[in-house]
Protein backbone atom coordinates (compact mmCIF):
# COMPACT_ATOMS: atom_id res chain seq x y z
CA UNK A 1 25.43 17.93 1.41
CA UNK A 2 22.26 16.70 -0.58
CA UNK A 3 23.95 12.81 0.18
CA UNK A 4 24.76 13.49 3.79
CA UNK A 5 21.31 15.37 5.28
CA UNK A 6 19.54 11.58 4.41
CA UNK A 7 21.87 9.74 6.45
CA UNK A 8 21.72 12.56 9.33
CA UNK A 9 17.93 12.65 9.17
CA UNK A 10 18.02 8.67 9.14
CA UNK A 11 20.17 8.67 12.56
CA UNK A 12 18.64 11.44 14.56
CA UNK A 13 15.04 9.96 13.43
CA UNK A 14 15.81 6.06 14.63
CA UNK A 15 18.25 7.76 17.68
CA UNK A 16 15.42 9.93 19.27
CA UNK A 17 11.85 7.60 18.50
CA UNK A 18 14.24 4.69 20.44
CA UNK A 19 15.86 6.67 23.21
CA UNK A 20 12.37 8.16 24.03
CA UNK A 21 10.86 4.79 23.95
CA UNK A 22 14.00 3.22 26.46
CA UNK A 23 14.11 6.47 28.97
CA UNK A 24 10.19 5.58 29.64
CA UNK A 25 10.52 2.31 30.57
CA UNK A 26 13.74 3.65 32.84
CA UNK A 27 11.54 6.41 34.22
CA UNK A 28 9.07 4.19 35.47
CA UNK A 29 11.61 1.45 36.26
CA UNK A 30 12.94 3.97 38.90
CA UNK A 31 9.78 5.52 40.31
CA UNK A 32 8.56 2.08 41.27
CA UNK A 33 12.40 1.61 43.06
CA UNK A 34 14.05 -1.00 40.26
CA UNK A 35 17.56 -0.26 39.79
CA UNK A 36 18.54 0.25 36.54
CA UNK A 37 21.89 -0.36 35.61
CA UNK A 38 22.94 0.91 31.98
CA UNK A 39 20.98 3.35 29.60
CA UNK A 40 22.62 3.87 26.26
CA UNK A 41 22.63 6.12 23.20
CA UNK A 42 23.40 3.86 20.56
CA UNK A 43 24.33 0.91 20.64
CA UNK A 44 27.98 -1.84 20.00
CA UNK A 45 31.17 -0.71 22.06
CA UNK A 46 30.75 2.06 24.60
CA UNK A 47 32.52 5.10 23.58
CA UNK A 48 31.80 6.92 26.56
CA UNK A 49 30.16 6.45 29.97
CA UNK A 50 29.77 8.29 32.97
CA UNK A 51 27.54 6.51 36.54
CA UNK A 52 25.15 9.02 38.08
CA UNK A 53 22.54 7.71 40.54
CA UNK A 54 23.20 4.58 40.41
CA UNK A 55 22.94 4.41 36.52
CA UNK A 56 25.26 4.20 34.06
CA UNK A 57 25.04 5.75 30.92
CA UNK A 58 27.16 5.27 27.97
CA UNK A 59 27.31 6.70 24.46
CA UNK A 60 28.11 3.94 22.28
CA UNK A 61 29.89 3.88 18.36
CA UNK A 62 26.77 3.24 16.51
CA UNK A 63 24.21 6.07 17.31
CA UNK A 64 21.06 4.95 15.66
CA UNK A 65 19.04 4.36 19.02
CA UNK A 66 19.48 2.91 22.51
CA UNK A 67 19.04 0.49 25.03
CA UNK A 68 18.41 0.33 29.32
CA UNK A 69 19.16 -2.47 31.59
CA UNK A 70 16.49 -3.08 34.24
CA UNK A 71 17.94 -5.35 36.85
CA UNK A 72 15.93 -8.66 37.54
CA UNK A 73 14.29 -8.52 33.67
CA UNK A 74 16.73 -11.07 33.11
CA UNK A 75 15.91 -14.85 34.80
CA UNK A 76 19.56 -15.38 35.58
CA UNK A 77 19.44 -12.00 37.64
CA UNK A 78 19.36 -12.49 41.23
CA UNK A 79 16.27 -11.37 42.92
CA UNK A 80 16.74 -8.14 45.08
CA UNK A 81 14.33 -5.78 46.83
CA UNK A 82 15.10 -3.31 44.30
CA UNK A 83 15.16 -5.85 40.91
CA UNK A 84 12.23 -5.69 38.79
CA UNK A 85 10.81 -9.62 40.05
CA UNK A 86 10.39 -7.82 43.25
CA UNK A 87 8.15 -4.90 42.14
CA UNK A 88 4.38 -5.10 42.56
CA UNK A 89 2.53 -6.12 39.14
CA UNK A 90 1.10 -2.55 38.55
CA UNK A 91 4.30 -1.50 39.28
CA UNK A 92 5.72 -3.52 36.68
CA UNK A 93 3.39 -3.02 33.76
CA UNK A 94 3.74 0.66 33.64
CA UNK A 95 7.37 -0.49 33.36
CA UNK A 96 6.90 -2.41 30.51
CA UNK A 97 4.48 -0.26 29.05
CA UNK A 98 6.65 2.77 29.83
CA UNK A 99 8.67 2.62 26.68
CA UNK A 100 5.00 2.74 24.54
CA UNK A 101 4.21 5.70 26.58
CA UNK A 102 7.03 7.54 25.85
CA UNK A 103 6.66 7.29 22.45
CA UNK A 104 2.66 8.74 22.29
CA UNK A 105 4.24 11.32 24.52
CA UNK A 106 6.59 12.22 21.61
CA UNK A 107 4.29 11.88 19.12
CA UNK A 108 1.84 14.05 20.72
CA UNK A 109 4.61 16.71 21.34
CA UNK A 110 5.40 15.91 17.25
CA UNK A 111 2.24 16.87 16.23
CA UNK A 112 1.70 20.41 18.52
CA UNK A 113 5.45 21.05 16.80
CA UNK A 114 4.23 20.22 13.43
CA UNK A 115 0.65 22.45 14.87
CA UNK A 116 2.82 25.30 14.68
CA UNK A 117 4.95 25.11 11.61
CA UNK A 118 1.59 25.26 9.94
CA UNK A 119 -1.68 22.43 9.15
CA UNK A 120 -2.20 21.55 5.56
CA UNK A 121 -4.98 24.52 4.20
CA UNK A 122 -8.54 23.19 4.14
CA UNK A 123 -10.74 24.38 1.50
CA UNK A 124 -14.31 23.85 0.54
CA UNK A 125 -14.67 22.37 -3.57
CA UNK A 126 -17.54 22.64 -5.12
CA UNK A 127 -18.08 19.35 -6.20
CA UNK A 128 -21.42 19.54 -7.99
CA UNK A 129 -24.12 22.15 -9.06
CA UNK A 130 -28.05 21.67 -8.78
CA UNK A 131 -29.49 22.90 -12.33
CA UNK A 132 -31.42 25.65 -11.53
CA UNK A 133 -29.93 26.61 -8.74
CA UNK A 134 -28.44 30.49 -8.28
CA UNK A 135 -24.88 28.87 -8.66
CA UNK A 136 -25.19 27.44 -11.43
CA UNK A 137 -26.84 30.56 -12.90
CA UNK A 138 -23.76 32.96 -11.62
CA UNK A 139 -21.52 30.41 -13.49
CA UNK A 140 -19.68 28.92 -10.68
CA UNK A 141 -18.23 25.55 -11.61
CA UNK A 142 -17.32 22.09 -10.56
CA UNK A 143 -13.84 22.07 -9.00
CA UNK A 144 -14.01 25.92 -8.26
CA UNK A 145 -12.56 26.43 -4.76
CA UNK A 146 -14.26 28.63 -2.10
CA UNK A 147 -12.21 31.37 -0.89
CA UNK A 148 -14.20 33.83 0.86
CA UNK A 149 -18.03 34.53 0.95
CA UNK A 150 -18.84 38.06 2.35
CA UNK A 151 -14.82 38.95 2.48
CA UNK A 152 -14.60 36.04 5.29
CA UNK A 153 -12.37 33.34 4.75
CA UNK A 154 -13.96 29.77 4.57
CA UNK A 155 -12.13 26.68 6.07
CA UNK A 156 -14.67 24.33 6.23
CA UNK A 157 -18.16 23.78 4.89
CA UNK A 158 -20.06 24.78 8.20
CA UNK A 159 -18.74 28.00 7.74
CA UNK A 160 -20.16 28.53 3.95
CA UNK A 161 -23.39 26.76 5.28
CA UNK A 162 -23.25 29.55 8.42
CA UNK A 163 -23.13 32.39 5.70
CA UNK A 164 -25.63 30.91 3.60
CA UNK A 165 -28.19 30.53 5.97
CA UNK A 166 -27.83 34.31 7.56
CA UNK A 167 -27.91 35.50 4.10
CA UNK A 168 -30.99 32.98 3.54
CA UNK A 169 -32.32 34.50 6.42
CA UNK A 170 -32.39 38.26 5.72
CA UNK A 171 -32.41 37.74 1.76
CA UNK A 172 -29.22 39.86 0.98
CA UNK A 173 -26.92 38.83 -1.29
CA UNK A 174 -23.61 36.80 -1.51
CA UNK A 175 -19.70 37.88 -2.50
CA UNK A 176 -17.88 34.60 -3.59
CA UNK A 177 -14.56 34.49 -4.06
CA UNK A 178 -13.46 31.62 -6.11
CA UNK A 179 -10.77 29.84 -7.31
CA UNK A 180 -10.57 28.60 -10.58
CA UNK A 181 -7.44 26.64 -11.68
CA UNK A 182 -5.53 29.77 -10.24
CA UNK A 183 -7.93 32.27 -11.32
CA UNK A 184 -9.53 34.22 -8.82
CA UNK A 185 -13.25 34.91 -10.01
CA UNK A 186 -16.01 36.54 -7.81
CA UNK A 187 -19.68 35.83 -8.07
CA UNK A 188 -22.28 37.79 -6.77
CA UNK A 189 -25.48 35.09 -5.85
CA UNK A 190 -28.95 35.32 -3.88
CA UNK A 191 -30.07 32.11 -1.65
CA UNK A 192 -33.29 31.50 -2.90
CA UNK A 193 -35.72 28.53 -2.94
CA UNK A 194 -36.26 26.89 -6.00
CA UNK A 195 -37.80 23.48 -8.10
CA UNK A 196 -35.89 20.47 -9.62
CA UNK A 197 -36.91 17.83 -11.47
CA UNK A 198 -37.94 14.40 -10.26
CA UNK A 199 -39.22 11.78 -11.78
CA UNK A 200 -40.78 14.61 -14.07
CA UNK A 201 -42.40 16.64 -11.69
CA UNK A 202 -40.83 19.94 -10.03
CA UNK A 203 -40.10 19.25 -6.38
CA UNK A 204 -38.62 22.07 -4.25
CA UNK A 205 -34.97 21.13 -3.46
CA UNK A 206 -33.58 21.51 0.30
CA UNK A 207 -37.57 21.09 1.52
CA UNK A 208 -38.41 24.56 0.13
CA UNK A 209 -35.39 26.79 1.78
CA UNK A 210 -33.57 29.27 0.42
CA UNK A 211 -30.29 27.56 -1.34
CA UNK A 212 -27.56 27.93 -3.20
CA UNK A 213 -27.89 24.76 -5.26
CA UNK A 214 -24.33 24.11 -4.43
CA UNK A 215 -22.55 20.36 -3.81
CA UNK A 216 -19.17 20.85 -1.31
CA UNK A 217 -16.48 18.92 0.07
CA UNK A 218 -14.59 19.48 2.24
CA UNK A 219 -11.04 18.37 1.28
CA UNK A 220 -7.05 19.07 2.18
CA UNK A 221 -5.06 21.36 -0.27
CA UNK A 222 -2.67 19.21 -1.53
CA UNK A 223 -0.53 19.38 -4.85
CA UNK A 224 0.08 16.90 -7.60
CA UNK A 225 3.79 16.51 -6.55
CA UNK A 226 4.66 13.14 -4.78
CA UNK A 227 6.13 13.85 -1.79
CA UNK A 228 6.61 10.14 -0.14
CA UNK A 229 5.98 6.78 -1.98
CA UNK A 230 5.94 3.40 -0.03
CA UNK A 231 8.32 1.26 -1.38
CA UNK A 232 6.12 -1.77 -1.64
CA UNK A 233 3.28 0.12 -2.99
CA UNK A 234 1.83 -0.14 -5.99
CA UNK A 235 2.95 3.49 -7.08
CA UNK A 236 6.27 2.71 -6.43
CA UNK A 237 5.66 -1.04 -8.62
CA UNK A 238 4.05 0.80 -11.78
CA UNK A 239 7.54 3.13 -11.25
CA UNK A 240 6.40 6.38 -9.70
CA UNK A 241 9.14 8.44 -8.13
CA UNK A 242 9.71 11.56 -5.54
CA UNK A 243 8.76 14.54 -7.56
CA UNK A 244 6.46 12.93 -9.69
CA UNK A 245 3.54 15.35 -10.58
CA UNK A 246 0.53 14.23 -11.75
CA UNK A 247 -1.00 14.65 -14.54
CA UNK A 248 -4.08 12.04 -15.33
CA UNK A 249 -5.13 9.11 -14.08
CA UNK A 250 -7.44 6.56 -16.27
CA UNK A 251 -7.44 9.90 -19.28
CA UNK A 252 -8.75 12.16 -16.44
CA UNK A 253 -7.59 15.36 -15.88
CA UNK A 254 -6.42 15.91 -12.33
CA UNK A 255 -6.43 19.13 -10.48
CA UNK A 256 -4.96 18.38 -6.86
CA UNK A 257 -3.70 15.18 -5.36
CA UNK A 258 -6.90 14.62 -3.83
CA UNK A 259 -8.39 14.31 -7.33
CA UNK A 260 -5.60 11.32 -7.63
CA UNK A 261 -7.31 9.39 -4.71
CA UNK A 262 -10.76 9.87 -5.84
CA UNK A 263 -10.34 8.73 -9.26
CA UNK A 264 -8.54 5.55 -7.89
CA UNK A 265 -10.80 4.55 -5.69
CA UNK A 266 -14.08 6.33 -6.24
CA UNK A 267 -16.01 3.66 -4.80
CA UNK A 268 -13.60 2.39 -2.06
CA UNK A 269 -13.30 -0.82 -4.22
CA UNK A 270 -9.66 -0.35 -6.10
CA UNK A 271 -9.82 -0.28 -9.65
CA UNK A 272 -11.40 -2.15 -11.54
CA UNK A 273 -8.58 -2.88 -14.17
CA UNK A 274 -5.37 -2.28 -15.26
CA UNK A 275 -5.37 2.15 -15.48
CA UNK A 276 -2.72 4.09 -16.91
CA UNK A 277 -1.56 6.98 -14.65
CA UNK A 278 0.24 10.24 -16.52
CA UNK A 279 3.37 12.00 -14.63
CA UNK A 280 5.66 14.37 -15.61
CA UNK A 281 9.29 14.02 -14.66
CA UNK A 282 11.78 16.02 -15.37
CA UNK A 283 9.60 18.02 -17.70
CA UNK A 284 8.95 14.84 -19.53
CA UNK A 285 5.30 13.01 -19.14
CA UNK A 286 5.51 9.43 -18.74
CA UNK A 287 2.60 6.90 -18.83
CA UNK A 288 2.77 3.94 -15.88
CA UNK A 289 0.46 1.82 -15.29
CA UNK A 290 -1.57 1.16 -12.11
CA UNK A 291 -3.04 -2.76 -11.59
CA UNK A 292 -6.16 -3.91 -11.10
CA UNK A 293 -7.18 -3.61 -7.39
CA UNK A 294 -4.92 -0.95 -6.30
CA UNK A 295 -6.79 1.35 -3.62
CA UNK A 296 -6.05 4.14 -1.69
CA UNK A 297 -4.15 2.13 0.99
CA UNK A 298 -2.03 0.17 -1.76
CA UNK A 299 -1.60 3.05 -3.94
CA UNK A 300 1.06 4.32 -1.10
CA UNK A 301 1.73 7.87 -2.12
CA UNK A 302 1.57 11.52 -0.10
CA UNK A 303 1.64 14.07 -2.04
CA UNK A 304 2.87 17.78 -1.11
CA UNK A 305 0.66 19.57 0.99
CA UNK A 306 0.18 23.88 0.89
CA UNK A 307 0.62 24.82 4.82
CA UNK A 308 -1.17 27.75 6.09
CA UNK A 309 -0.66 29.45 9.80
CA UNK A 310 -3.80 29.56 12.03
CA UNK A 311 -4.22 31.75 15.43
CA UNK A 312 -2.87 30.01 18.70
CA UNK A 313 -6.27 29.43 19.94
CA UNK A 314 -7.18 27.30 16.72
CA UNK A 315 -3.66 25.63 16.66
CA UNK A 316 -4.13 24.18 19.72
CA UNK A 317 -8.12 23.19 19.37
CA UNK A 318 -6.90 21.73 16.08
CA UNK A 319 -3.82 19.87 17.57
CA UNK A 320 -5.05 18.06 20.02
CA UNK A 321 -8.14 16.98 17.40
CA UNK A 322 -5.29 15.43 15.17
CA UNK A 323 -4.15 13.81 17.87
CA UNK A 324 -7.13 11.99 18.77
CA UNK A 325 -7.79 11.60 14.79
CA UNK A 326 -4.28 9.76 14.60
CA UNK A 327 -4.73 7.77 16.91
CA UNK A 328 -7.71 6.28 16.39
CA UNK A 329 -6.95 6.00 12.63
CA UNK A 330 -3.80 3.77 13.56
CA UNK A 331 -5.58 1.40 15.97
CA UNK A 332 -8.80 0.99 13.29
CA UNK A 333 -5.90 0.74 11.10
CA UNK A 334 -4.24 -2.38 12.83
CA UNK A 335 -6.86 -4.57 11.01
CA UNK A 336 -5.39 -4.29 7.54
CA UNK A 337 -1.92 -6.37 8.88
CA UNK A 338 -4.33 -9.52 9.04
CA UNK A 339 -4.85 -8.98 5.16
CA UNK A 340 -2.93 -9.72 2.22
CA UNK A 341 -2.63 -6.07 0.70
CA UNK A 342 -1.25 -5.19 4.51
CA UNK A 343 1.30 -7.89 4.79
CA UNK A 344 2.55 -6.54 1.54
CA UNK A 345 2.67 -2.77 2.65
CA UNK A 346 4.88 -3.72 6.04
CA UNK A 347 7.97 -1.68 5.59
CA UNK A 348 11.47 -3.10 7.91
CA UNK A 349 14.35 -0.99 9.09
CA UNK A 350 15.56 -0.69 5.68
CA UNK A 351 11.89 0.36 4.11
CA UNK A 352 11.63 2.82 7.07
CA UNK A 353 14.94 4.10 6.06
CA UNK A 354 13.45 4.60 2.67
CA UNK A 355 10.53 6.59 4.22
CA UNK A 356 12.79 8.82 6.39
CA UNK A 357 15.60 9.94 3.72
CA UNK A 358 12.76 10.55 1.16
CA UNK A 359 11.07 12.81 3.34
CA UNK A 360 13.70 14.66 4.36
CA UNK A 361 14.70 15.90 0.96
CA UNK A 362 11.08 17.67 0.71
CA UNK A 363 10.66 19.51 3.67
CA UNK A 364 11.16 19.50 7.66
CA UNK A 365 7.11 19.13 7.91
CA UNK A 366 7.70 15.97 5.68
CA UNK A 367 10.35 14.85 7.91
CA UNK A 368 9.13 15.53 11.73
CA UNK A 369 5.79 14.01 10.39
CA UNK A 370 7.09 10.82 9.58
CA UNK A 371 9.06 10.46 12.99
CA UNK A 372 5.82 10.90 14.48
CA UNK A 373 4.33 7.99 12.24
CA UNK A 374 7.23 5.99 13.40
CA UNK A 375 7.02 6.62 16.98
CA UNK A 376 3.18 6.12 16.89
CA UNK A 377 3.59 2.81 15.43
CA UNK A 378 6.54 1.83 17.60
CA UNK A 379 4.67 2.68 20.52
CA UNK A 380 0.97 0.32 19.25
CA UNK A 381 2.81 -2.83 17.46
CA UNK A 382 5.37 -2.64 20.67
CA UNK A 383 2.14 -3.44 22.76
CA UNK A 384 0.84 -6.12 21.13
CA UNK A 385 0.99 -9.45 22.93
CA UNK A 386 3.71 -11.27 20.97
CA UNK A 387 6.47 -12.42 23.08
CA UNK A 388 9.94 -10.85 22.56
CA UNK A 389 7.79 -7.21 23.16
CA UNK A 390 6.96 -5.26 25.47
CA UNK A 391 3.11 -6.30 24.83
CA UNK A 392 4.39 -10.09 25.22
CA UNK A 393 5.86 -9.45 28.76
CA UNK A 394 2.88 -7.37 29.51
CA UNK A 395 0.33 -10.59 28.61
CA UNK A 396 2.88 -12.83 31.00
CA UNK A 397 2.58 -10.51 33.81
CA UNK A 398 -1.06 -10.36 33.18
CA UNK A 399 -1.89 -14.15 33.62
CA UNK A 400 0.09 -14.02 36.90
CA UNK A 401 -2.18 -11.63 38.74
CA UNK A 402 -5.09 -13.64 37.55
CA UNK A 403 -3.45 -17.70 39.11
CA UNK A 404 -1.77 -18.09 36.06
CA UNK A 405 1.88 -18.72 36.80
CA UNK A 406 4.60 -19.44 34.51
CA UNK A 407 8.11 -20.27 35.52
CA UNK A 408 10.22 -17.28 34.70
CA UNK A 409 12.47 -19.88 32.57
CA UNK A 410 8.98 -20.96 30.37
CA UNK A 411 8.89 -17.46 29.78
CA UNK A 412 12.15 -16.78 29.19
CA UNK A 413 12.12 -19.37 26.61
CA UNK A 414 8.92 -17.96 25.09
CA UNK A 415 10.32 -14.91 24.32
CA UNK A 416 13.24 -16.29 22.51
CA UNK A 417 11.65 -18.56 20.35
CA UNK A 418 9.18 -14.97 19.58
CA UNK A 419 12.38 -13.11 18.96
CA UNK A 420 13.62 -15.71 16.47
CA UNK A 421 10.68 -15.60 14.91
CA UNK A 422 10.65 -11.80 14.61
CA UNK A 423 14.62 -11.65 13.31
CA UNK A 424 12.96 -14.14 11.04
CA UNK A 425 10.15 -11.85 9.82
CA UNK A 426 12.29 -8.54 9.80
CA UNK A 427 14.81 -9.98 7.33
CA UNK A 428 12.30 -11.23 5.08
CA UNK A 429 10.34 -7.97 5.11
CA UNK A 430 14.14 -6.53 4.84
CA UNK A 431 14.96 -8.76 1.57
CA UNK A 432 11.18 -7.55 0.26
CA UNK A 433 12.06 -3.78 1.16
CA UNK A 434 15.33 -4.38 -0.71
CA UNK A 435 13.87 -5.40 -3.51
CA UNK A 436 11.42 -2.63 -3.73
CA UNK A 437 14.32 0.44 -3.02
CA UNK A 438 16.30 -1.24 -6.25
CA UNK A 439 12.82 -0.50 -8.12
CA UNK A 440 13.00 2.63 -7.21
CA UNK A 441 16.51 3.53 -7.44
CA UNK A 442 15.91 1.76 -11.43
């Protein structure tokens, strides 16, 4: 069973992020009037197929996605009223956008699914301590967590700095709930204003107002545990493996997985030299060794995050910010492929496959979460003008509303010299992902 749930995962994954992307670019296809002939599950030798509405739709004998047939896509296709040649431009790029569409569709409906399993728990660190300050008085520490102040359960750091001011405000006291390494401590502490020293003169911190003397950050609860590794990352180079936890990185002590990203790239310049990274496997530590330069986008490792429930009204508020979050992070993303370190994070099919069986060994979050990577990324590289995609067709209908006409065989031919080129590309990536899952599997 442990063998066969990858492979299952790895089918219904590629099957479902495809089919959604080919039934938008039908759905639209048929709205604007375009026949469409075939849609498939799968694809090779039809197993199965039935015509309804003028469609036929097969299930074919290898299942890992699908394929539609729009009539008059094809040159050789005679033109029609109904073919796609015939359709008005607007008409035909929200066909060949369609199949993009779908797939932000899915990954929005991805993310409200994931909403509700549960949202990896924020919590508020303390991070650093003013001397002189009432914190640092009651004893609270750096890398103490914040629980609760006045019984109420802090998420974020506006909520601390709510409770600190109200308390500021009416001089009462504070109940802080912390966590320590596991141990829950409580602290009783006063906002007050006090002095620090500067240049050696006492100057009154925060302008004079009543404070803490407490440093936060707001961070994500994850664990030390590797839950995903890239296979051409770094991590995965130096010989990191699913499981992995964490011990030190550099001789530093780490706490949570966010401590891992901070002490490789404190600066957001890599490290500076070759730094060796403890993990215990097996309930063995090993040392590895991270190069000089790796950063958090080379490093290529998620580790385990603790999931907490939050009421429908905040799911939802909370959802839809992730989804504007993700997607903006991919498109600012899209830069790094014009780099060296991102041409050598591009994963193929078979890295991909890599991504989706790891995942689903740790955890259905793990898994639907990495479909909706997938489908987000199908969706923005798929609209990128580069003939051979859907962004490629797009650019060729584009020039032809503005005068600029080329013969449908010019673009015909266009498109298959960009689709040898991309078979090209995919099985070089595909020998480099190769290489990189024998590493691993070593």
């Amino acid at each position: 069973m442990e063998q066969i749930l990858p492979v299952v995962a790895v089918v219904l994954v590629f099957a479902l992020v495809i089919l959604i992307h080919e039934a938008g670019h039908m759905l639209f296809a048929k709205l604007a009037g375009v026949e469409v002939t075939d849609f498939a599950l799968g694809f090779g030798p039809s197993l199965f197929s039935r015509e309804w509405r003028g469609t036929r739709y097969h299930v074919c004998a290898f299942p890992l996605g699908g394929y539609v047939r729009v009539s008059g896509m094809d040159p050789d296709d005679p033109i029609t009223k109904n073919s796609y040649q015939s359709a008005r431009p607007w008409w035909k790029l929200l066909i060949l956008a369609g199949g993009s569409m779908g797939n932000f569709v899915l990954a929005v409906v991805l993310i409200f699914v994931l909403s509700f399993i549960g949202f990896p728990r924020q919590i508020v660190m303390v991070q650093g301590l003013v001397v002189g300050g009432p914190a640092a008085e009651a004893g609270i520490q750096p890398g103490d967590v914040v629980e609760r102040a006045n019984g109420k359960r802090i998420y974020d750091s506006y909520t601390l700095s709510s409770i600190i001011h109200q308390a500021a405000a009416k001089g009462v006291p504070i109940s802080l709930t912390l966590d320590r390494r596991g141990e829950i401590i409580k602290r009783i502490v006063i906002p007050r204003a006090f002095t620090v020293k500067e240049d050696g003169k006492d100057v009154p911190y925060n302008g004079g107002k009543p404070s803490l003397g407490i440093l936060n950050i707001q961070a994500v609860m994850v664990t030390r545990t590797a839950d995903l590794i890239m296979p051409n990352s770094k991590a995965a180079d130096a010989g990191m493996r699913l499981g992995d936890v964490v011990v030190s990185v550099g001789g530093e002590a780490v706490q949570f997985g966010t401590d891992v990203y901070y002490l490789i790239d404190p600066e957001g310049k890599g490290l500076a030299k070759p730094t060796p990274i403890v993990v215990e496997r097996e309930g063995k530590q090993l040392t590895l060794t991270l190069p000089e330069g790796t950063n958090l986008n080379s490093f290529g490792v998620l580790f385990h995050s603790e999931l907490e429930r939050l009421p429908i009204g905040e799911t939802i508020v909370r959802a839809l910010r992730t989804v504007y979050i993700t997607t903006a992070l991919f498109v600012t993303q899209l830069k790094i492929l014009t780099t060296k370190e991102g041409a050598e994070m591009v994963s193929g099919p078979l890295g991909i496959v890599n991504l989706i069986a790891q995942s689903s060994r740790t955890g259905i979050y793990n898994l639907i979460q990495i479909a909706m990577i997938i489908t987000l990324n199908l969706g923005l590289m798929n609209l990128l003008p580069i003939p051979a995609l859907d962004g490629g067709h797009i650019f060729f209908v584009l020039l032809g509303t503005i005068g600029i006409r080329i013969s449908p065989r010019g673009e015909a031919m266009a498109h298959k010299i960009g689709f040898a080129l991309l078979i090209s590309l995919i099985l070089l990536i595909t020998f480099r992902d190769a290489l990189g899952w024998f590493k691993m599997s070593g």
